[in-house]
PDB file of N, CA and C in Angstrom:
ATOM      1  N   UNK A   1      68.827 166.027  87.307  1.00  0.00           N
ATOM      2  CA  UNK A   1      69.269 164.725  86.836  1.00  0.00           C
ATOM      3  C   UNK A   1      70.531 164.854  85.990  1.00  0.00           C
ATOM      4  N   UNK A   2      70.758 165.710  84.767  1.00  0.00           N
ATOM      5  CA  UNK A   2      71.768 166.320  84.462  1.00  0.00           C
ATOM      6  C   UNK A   2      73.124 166.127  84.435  1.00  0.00           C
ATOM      7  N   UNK A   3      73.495 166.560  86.350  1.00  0.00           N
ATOM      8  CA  UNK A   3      74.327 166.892  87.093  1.00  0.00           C
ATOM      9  C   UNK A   3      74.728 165.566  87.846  1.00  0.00           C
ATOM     10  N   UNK A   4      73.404 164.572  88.008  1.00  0.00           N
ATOM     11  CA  UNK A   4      74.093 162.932  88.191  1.00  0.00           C
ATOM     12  C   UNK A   4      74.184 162.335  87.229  1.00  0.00           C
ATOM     13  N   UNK A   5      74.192 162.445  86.145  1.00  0.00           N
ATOM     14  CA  UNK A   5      74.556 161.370  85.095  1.00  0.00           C
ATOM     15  C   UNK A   5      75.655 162.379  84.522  1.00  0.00           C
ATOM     16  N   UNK A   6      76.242 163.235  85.017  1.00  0.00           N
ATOM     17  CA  UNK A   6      77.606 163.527  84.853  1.00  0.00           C
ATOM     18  C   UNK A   6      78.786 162.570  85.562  1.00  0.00           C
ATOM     19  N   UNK A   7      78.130 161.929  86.732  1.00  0.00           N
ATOM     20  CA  UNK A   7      78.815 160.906  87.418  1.00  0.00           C
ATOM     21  C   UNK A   7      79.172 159.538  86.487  1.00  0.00           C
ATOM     22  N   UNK A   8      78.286 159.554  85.438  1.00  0.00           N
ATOM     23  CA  UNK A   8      78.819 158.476  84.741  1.00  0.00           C
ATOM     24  C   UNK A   8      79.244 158.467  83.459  1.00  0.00           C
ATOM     25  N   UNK A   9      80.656 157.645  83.290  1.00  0.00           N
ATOM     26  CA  UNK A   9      81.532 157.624  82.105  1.00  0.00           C
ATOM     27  C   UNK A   9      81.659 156.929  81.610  1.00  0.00           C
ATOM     28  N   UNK A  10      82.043 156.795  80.092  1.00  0.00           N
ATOM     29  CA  UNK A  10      82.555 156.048  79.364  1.00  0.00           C
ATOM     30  C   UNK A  10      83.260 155.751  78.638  1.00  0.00           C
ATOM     31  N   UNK A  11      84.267 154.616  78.853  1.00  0.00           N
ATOM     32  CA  UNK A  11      86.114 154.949  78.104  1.00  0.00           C
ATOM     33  C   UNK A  11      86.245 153.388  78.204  1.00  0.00           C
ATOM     34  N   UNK A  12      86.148 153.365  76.599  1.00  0.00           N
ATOM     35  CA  UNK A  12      86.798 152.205  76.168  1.00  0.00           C
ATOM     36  C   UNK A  12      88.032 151.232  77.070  1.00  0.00           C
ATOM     37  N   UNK A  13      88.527 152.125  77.841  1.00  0.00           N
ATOM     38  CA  UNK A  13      89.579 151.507  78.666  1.00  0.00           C
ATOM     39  C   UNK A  13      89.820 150.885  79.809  1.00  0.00           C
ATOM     40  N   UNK A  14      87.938 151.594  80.490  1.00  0.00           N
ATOM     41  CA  UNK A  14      87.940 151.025  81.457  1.00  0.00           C
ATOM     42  C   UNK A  14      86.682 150.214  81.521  1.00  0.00           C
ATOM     43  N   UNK A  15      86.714 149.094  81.976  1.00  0.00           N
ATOM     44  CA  UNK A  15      86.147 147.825  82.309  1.00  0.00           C
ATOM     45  C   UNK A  15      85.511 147.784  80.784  1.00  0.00           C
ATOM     46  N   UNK A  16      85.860 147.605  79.862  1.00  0.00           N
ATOM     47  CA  UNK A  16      85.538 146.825  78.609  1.00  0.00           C
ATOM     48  C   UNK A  16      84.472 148.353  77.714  1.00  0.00           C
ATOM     49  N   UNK A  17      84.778 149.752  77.946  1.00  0.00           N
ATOM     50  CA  UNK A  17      83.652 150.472  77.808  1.00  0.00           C
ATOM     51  C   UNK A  17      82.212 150.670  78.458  1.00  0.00           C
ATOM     52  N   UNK A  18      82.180 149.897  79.184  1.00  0.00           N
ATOM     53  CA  UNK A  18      80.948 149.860  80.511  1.00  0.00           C
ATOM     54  C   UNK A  18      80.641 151.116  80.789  1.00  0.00           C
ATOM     55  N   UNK A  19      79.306 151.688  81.359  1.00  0.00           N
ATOM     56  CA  UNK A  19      79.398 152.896  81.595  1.00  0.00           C
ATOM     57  C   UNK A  19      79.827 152.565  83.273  1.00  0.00           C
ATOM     58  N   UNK A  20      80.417 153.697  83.437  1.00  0.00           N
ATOM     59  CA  UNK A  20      80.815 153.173  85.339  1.00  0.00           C
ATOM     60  C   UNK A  20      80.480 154.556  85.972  1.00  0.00           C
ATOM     61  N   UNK A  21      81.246 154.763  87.182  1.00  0.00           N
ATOM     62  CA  UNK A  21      81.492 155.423  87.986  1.00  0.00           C
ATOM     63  C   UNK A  21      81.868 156.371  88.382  1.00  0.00           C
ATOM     64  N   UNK A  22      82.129 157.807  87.669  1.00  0.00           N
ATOM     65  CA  UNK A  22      83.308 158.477  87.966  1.00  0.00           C
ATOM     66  C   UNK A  22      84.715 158.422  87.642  1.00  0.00           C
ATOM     67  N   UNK A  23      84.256 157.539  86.017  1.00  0.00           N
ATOM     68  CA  UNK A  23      85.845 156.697  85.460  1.00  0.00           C
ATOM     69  C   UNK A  23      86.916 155.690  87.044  1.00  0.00           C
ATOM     70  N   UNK A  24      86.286 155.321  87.734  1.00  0.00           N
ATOM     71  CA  UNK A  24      86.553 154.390  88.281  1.00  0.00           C
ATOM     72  C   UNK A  24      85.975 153.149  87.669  1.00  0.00           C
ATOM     73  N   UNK A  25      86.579 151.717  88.205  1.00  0.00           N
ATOM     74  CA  UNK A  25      85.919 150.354  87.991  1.00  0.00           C
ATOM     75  C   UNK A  25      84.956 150.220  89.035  1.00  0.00           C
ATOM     76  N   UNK A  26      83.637 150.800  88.814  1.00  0.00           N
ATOM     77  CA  UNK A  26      82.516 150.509  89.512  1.00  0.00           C
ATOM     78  C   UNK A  26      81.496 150.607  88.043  1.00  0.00           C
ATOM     79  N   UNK A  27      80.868 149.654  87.300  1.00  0.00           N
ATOM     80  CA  UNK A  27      80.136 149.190  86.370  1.00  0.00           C
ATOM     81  C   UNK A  27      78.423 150.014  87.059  1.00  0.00           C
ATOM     82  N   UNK A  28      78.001 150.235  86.359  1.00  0.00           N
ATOM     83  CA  UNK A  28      76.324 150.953  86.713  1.00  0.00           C
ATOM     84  C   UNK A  28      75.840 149.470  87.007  1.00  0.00           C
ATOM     85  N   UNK A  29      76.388 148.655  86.179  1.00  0.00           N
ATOM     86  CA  UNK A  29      75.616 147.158  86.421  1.00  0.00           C
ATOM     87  C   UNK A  29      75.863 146.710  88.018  1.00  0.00           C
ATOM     88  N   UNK A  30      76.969 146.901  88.160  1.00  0.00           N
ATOM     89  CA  UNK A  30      77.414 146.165  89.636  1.00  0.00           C
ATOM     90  C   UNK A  30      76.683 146.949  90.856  1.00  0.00           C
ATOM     91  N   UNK A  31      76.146 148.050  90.854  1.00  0.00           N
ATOM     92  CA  UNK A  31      75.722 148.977  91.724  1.00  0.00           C
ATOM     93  C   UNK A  31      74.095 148.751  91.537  1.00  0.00           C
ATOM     94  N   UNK A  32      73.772 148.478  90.311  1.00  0.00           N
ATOM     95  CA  UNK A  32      72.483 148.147  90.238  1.00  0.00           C
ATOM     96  C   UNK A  32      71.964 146.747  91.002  1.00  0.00           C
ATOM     97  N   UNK A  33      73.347 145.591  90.598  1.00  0.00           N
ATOM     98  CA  UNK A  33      73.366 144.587  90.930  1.00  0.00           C
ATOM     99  C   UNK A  33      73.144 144.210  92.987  1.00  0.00           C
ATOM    100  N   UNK A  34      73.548 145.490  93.181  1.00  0.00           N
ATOM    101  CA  UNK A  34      74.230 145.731  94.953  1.00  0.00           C
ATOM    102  C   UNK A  34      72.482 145.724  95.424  1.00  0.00           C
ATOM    103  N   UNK A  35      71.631 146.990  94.456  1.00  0.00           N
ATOM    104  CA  UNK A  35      70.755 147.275  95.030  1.00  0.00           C
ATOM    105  C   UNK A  35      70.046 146.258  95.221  1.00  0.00           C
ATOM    106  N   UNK A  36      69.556 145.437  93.992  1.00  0.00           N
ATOM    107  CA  UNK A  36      68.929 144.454  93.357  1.00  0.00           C
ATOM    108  C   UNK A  36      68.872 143.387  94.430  1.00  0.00           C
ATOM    109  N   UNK A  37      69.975 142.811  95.289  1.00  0.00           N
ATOM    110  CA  UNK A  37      69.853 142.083  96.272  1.00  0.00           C
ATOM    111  C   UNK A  37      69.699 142.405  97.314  1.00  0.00           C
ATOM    112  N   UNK A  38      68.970 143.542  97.561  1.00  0.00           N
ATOM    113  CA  UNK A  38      68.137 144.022  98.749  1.00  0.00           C
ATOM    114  C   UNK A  38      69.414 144.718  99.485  1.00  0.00           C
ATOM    115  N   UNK A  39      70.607 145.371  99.245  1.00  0.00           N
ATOM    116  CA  UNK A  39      71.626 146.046  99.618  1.00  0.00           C
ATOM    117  C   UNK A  39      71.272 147.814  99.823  1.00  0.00           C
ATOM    118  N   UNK A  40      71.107 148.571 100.539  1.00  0.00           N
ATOM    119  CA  UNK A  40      70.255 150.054 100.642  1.00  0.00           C
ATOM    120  C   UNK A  40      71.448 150.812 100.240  1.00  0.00           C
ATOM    121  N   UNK A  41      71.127 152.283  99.979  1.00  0.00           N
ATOM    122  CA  UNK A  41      72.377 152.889  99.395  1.00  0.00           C
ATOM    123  C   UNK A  41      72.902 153.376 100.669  1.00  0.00           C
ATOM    124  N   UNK A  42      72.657 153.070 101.958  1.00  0.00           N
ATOM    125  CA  UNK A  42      73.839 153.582 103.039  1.00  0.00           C
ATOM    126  C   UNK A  42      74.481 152.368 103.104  1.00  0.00           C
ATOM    127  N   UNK A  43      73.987 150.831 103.144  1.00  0.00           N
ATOM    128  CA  UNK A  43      75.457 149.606 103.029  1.00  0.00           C
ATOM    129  C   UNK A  43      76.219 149.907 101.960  1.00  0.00           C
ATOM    130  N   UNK A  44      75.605 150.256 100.770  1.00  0.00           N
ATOM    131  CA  UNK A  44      76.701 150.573  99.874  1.00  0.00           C
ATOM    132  C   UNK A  44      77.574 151.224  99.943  1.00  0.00           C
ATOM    133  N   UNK A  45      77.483 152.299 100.559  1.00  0.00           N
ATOM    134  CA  UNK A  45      78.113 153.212 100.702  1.00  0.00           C
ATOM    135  C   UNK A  45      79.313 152.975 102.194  1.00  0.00           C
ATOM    136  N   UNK A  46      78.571 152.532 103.169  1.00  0.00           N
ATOM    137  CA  UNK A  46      79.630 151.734 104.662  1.00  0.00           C
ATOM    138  C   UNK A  46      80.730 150.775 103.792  1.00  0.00           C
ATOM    139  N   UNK A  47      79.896 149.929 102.726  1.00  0.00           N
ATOM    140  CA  UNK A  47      80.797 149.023 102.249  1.00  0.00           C
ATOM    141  C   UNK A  47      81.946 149.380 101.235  1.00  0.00           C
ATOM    142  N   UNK A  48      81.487 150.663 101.002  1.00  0.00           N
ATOM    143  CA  UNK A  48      82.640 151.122  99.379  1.00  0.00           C
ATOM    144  C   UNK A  48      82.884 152.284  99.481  1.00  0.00           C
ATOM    145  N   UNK A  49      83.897 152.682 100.615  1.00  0.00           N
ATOM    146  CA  UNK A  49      83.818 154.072 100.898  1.00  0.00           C
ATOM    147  C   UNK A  49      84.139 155.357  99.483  1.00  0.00           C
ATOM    148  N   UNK A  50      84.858 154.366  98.361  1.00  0.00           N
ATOM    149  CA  UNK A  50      84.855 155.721  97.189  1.00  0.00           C
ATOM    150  C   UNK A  50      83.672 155.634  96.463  1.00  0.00           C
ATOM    151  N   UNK A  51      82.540 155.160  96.863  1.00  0.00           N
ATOM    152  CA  UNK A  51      81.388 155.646  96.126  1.00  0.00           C
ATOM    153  C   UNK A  51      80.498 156.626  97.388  1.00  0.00           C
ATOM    154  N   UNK A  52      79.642 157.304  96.525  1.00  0.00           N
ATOM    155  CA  UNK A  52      79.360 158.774  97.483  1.00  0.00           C
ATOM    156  C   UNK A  52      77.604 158.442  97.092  1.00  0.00           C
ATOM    157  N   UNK A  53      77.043 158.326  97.750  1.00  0.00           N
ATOM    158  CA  UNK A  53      75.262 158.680  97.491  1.00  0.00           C
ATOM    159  C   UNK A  53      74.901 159.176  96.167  1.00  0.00           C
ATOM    160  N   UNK A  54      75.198 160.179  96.024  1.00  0.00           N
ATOM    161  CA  UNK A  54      75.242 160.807  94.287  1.00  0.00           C
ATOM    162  C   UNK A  54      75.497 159.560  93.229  1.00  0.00           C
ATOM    163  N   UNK A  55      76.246 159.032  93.895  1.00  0.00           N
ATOM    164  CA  UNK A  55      76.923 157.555  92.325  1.00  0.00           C
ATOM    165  C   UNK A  55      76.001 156.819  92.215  1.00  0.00           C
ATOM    166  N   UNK A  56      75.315 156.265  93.585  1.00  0.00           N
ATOM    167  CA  UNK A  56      74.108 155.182  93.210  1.00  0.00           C
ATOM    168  C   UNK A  56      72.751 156.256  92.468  1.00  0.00           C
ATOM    169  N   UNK A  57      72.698 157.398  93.229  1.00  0.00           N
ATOM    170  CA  UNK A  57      71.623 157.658  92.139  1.00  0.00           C
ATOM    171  C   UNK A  57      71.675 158.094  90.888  1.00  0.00           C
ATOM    172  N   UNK A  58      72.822 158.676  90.379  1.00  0.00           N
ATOM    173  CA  UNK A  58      73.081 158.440  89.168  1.00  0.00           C
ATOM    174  C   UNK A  58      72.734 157.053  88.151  1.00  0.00           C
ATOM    175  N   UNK A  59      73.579 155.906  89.199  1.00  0.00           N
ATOM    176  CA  UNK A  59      73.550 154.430  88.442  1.00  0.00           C
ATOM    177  C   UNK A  59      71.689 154.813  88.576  1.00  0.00           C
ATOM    178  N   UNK A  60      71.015 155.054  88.815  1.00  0.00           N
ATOM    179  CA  UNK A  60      69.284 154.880  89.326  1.00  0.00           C
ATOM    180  C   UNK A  60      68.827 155.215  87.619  1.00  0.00           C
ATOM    181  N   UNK A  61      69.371 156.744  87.753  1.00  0.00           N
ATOM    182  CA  UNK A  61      68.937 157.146  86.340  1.00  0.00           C
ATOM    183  C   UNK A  61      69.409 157.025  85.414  1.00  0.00           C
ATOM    184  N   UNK A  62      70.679 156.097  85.216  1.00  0.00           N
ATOM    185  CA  UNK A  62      71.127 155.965  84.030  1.00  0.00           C
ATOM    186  C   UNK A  62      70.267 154.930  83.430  1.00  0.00           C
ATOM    187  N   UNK A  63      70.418 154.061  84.276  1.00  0.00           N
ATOM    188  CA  UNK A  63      69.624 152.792  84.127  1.00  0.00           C
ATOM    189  C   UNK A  63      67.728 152.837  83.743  1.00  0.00           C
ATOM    190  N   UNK A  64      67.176 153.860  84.488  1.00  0.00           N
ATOM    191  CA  UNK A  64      65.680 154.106  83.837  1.00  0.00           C
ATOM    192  C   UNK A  64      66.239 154.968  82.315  1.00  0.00           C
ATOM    193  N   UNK A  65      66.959 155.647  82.274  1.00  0.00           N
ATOM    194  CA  UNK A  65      67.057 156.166  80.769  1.00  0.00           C
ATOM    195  C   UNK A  65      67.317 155.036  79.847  1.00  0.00           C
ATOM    196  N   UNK A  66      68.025 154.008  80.042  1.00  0.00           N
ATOM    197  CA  UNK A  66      68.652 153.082  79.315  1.00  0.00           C
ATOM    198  C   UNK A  66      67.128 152.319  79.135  1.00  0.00           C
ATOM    199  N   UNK A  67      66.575 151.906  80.097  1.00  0.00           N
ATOM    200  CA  UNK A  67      65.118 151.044  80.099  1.00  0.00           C
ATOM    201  C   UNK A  67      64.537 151.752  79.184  1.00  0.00           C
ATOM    202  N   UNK A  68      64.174 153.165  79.222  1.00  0.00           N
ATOM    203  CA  UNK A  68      63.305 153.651  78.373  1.00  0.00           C
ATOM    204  C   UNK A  68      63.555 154.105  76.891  1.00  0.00           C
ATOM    205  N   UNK A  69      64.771 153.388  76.778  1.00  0.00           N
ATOM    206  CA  UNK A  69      65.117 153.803  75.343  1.00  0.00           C
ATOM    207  C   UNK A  69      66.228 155.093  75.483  1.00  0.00           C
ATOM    208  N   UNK A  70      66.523 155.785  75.861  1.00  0.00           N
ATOM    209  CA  UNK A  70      67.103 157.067  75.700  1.00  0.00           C
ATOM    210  C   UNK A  70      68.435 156.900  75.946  1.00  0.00           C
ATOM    211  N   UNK A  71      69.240 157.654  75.496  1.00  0.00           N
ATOM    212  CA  UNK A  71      70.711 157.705  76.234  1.00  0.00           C
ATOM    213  C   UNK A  71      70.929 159.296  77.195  1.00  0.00           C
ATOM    214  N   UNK A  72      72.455 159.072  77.756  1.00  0.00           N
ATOM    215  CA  UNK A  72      73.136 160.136  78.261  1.00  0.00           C
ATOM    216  C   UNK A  72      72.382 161.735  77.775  1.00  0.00           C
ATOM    217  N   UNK A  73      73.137 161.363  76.286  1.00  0.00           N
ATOM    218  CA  UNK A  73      73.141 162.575  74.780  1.00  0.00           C
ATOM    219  C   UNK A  73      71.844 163.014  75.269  1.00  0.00           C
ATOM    220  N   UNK A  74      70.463 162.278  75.498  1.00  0.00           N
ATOM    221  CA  UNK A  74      69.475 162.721  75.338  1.00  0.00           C
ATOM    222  C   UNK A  74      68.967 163.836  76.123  1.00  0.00           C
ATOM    223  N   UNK A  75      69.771 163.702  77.340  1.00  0.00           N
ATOM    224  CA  UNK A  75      69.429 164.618  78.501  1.00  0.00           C
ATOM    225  C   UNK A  75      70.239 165.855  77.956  1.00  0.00           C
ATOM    226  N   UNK A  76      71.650 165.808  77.523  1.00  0.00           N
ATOM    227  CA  UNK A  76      72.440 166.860  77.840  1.00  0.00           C
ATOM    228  C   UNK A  76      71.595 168.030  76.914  1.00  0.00           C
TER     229      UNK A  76
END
Protein backbone atom coordinates (compact mmCIF):
# COMPACT_ATOMS: atom_id res chain seq x y z
CA UNK A 1 0.00 0.00 0.00
CA UNK A 2 3.01 2.20 0.71
CA UNK A 3 4.15 2.27 -2.82
CA UNK A 4 0.40 3.48 -4.01
CA UNK A 5 -0.11 6.22 -1.89
CA UNK A 6 3.21 7.38 -3.18
CA UNK A 7 0.98 8.13 -6.24
CA UNK A 8 -0.57 10.76 -4.30
CA UNK A 9 0.48 14.45 -3.75
CA UNK A 10 0.15 17.40 -2.25
CA UNK A 11 1.10 21.06 -3.33
CA UNK A 12 -0.56 23.91 -2.41
CA UNK A 13 -0.39 24.83 -6.10
CA UNK A 14 -2.13 22.45 -7.52
CA UNK A 15 -5.90 22.34 -7.55
CA UNK A 16 -6.29 24.39 -4.28
CA UNK A 17 -3.85 21.73 -2.18
CA UNK A 18 -6.17 18.73 -2.94
CA UNK A 19 -4.48 15.59 -2.64
CA UNK A 20 -4.35 14.43 -6.48
CA UNK A 21 -2.64 12.37 -8.79
CA UNK A 22 0.84 12.12 -9.47
CA UNK A 23 0.98 16.08 -9.03
CA UNK A 24 -1.26 16.20 -11.98
CA UNK A 25 -4.98 17.91 -11.82
CA UNK A 26 -6.72 14.68 -11.14
CA UNK A 27 -8.32 15.37 -7.36
CA UNK A 28 -8.62 11.70 -5.32
CA UNK A 29 -12.16 13.24 -5.09
CA UNK A 30 -12.85 13.25 -8.84
CA UNK A 31 -11.62 9.58 -9.30
CA UNK A 32 -13.53 8.56 -6.35
CA UNK A 33 -16.34 10.55 -7.80
CA UNK A 34 -15.77 8.43 -11.46
CA UNK A 35 -16.06 5.24 -9.41
CA UNK A 36 -18.99 6.27 -7.31
CA UNK A 37 -21.21 6.52 -10.47
CA UNK A 38 -20.83 3.06 -11.34
CA UNK A 39 -17.65 4.00 -13.79
CA UNK A 40 -15.03 0.54 -13.44
CA UNK A 41 -11.35 1.26 -13.31
CA UNK A 42 -10.82 -0.02 -17.05
CA UNK A 43 -13.51 3.06 -18.37
CA UNK A 44 -11.45 5.12 -16.37
CA UNK A 45 -8.69 4.35 -17.57
CA UNK A 46 -10.08 4.01 -21.82
CA UNK A 47 -11.39 7.43 -20.79
CA UNK A 48 -8.14 9.20 -19.24
CA UNK A 49 -5.36 7.74 -20.84
CA UNK A 50 -2.70 9.62 -18.20
CA UNK A 51 -4.15 7.84 -15.39
CA UNK A 52 -2.66 4.18 -15.03
CA UNK A 53 -4.63 1.41 -12.75
CA UNK A 54 -2.15 2.06 -9.88
CA UNK A 55 -3.78 5.86 -9.56
CA UNK A 56 -7.31 4.62 -8.96
CA UNK A 57 -6.10 2.27 -6.42
CA UNK A 58 -4.15 4.47 -4.72
CA UNK A 59 -7.25 7.16 -4.81
CA UNK A 60 -9.00 3.53 -3.10
CA UNK A 61 -6.60 3.77 -0.21
CA UNK A 62 -6.14 7.09 0.33
CA UNK A 63 -9.59 7.57 0.76
CA UNK A 64 -10.22 4.36 3.35
CA UNK A 65 -7.18 5.93 5.31
CA UNK A 66 -8.81 9.33 5.28
CA UNK A 67 -12.36 7.48 6.41
CA UNK A 68 -10.59 5.87 9.12
CA UNK A 69 -9.01 8.66 10.61
CA UNK A 70 -5.35 8.23 9.54
CA UNK A 71 -3.24 10.11 7.15
CA UNK A 72 -0.44 9.50 4.38
CA UNK A 73 2.38 10.16 7.49
CA UNK A 74 0.70 7.27 9.11
CA UNK A 75 1.68 4.61 6.74
CA UNK A 76 5.14 5.93 5.83
Amino acid sequence: MKNLLNRITIDPEICHGKPCIRGMRWPVEVIIDMLGSGMTIEQIIRDHKELEKEDILASLNFAKLYISGHSIKDVA
